[in-house]
Protein backbone atom coordinates (compact mmCIF):
# COMPACT_ATOMS: atom_id res chain seq x y z
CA UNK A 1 29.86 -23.85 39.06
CA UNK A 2 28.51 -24.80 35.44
CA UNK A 3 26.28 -22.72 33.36
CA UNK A 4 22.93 -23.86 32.75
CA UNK A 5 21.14 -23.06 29.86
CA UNK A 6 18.17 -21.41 31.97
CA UNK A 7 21.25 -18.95 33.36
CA UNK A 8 21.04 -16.97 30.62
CA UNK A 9 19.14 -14.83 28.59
CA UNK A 10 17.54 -16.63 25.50
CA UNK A 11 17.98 -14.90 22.32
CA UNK A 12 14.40 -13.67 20.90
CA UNK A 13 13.03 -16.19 18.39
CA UNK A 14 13.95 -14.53 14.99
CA UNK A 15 10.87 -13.93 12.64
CA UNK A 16 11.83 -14.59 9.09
CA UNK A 17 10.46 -15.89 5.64
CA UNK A 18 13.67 -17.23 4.65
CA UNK A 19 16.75 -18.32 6.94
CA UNK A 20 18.84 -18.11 4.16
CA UNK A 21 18.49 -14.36 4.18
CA UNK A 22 18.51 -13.91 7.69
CA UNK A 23 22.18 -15.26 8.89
CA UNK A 24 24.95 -12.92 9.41
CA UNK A 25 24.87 -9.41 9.88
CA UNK A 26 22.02 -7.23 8.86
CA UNK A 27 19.44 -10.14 10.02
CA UNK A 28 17.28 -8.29 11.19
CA UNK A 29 16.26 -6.60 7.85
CA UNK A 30 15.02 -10.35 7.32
CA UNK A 31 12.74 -9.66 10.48
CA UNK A 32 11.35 -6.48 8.70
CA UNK A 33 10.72 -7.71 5.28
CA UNK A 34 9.04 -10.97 6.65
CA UNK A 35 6.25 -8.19 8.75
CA UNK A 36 6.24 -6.00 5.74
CA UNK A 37 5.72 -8.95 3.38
CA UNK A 38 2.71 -10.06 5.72
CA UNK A 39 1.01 -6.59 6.15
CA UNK A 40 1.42 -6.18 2.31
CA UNK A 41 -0.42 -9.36 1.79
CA UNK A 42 -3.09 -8.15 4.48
CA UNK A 43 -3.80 -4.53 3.48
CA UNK A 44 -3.84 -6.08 -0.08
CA UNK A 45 -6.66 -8.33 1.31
CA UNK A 46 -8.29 -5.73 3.13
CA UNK A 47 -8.68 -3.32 0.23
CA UNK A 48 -10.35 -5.77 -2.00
CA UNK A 49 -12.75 -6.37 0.71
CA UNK A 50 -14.19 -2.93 1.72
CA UNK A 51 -14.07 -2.24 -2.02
CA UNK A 52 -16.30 -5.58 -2.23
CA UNK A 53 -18.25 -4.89 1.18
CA UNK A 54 -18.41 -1.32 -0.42
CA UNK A 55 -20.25 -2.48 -3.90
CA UNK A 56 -17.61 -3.45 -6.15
CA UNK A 57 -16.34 -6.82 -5.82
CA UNK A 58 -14.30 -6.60 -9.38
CA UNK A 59 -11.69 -4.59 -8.69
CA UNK A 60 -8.06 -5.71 -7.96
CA UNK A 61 -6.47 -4.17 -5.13
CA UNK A 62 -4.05 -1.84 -7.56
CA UNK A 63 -7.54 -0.48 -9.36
CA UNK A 64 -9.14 0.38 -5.97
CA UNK A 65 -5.72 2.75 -5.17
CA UNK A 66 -5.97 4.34 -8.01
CA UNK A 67 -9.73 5.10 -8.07
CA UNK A 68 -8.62 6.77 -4.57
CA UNK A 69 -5.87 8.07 -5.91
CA UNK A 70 -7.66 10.29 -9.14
CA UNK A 71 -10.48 11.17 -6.17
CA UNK A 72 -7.84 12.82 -4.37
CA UNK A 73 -8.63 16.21 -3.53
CA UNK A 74 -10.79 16.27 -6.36
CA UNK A 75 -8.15 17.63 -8.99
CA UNK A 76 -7.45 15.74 -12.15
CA UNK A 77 -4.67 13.64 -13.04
CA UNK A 78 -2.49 12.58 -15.61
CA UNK A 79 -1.05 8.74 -15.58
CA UNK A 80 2.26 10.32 -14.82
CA UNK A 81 0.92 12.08 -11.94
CA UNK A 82 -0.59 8.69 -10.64
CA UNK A 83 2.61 6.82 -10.99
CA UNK A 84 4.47 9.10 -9.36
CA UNK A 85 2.14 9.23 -6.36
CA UNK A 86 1.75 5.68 -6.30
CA UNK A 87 5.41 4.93 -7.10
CA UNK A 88 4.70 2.24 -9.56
CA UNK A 89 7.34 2.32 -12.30
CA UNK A 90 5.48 -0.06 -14.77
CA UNK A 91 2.61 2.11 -16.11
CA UNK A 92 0.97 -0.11 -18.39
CA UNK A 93 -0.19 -1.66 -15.25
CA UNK A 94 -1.70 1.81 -14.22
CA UNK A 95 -2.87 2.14 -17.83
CA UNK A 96 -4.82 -1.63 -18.01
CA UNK A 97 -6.99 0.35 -14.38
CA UNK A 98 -7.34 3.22 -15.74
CA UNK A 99 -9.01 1.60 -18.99
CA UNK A 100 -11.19 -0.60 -16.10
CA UNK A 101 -12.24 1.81 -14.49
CA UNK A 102 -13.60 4.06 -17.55
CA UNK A 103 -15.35 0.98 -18.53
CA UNK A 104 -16.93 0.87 -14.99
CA UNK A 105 -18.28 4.43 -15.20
CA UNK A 106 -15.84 5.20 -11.88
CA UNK A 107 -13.50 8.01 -14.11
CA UNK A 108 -13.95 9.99 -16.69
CA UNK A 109 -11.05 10.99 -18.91
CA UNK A 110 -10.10 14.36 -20.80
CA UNK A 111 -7.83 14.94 -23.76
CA UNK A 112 -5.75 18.43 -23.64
CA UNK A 113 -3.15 18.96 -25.88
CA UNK A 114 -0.95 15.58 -25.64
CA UNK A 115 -2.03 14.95 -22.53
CA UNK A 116 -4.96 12.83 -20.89
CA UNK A 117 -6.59 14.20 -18.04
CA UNK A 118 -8.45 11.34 -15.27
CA UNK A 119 -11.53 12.56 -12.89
CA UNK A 120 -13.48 10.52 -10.84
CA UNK A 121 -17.17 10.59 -12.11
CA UNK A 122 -19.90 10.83 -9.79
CA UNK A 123 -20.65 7.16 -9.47
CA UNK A 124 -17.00 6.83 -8.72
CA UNK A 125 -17.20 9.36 -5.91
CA UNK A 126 -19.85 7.68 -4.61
CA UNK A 127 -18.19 4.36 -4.52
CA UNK A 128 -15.65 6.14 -2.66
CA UNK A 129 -17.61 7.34 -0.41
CA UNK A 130 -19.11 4.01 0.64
CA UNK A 131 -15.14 2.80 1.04
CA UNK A 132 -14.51 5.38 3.31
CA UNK A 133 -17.53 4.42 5.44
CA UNK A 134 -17.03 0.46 5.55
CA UNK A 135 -13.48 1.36 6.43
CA UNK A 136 -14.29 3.66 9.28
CA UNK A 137 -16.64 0.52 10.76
CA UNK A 138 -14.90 -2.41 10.01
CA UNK A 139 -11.27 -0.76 10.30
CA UNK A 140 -11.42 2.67 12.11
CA UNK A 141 -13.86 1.25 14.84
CA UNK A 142 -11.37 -1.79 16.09
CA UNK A 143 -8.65 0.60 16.93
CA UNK A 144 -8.35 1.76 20.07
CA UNK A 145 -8.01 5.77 19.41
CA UNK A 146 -6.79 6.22 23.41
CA UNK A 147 -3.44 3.54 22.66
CA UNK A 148 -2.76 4.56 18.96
CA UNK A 149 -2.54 8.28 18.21
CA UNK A 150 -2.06 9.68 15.26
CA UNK A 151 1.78 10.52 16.13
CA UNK A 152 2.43 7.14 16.48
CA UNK A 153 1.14 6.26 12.57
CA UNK A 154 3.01 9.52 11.08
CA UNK A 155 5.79 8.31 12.27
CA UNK A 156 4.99 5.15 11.32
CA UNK A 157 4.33 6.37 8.32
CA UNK A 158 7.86 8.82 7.85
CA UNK A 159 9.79 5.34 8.54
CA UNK A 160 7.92 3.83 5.80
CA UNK A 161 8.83 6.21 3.06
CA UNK A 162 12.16 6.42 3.91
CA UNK A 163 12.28 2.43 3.74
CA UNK A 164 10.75 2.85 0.66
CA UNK A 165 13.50 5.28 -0.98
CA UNK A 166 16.23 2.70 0.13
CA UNK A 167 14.41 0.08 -1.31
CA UNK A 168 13.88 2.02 -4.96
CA UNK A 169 17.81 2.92 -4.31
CA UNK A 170 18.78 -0.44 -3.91
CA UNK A 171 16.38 -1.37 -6.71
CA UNK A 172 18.30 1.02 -8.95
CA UNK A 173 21.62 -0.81 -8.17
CA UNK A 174 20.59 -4.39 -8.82
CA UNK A 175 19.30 -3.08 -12.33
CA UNK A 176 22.96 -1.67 -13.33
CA UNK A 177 24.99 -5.33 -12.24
């Protein structure tokens, strides 16, 4: 009796950006990367919209984070504090939004000692505000709450950040070849 192809089990249909980087072992990092380059390039999208749906078209993606970011909990922060809670290494780039947004009216800074302090003014809470509620009916509203509990996006969520500190890892050790 021959085989026939239909006999057996197909192999799943392998997801990837580039084949190149998904032969051999470890392929399925490929897999991975290629959803988490997609969902980067979505939630990128998605944040520049509600920002825009929300009142202010001009800001990039990486100046809307960072508005959210200095509203957080309403305490002020320092650019290093931002950085770190970002995890953005280059902060120039945090530097050039920061600058933005003062010019926008969104933060206000203040100097003590050596140090500047950022606080989200009141037309910046407001904007923030009106984020949170385009989110909640544009975003919030299409999940369904009963399938998707919060569990499952904390964990979610854990995975993530542990990704992440193998990525900055691995970051680390391409910079020293």
């Amino acid at each position: 009796m021959t085989d026939h192809p239909s006999d057996h089990a197909q192999e799943p249909r392998r997801i990837v950006s580039s084949r190149h980087l998904a032969e051999g072992e470890g392929w399925q990092m490929s897999e991975f990367e290629f959803g988490l380059i997609i969902a980067s390039n979505a939630f990128t999208r998605w944040v520049s919209r509600c920002m825009a749906a929300a009142g202010q078209p001009d800001l990039s993606p990486l100046e809307t984070l960072i508005l959210h970011n200095v509203n957080h909990r309403d305490r002020d922060k320092r650019l290093s504090d931002i950085c770190f809670l970002l995890n953005i290494e280059d902060s120039h780039t945090v530097t050039y939004a920061l600058r933005k947004l003062l010019k926008a009216d969104l933060v206000t800074s203040e100097k003590r000692g050596k140090e500047v302090f950022y606080q989200t003014s009141t037309q910046g809470k407001a904007l923030c505000e009106a984020y949170r509620e385009v989110r909640k009916q544009c975003l919030l509203e299409g999940f369904d709450l009963a399938e998707h509990d919060g569990a499952d996006f904390r964990e979610l969520a854990r995975k993530l950040r542990a990704l992440s500190g193998q990525y900055d890892q691995a970051s680390r050790a391409a910079a020293s070849l």
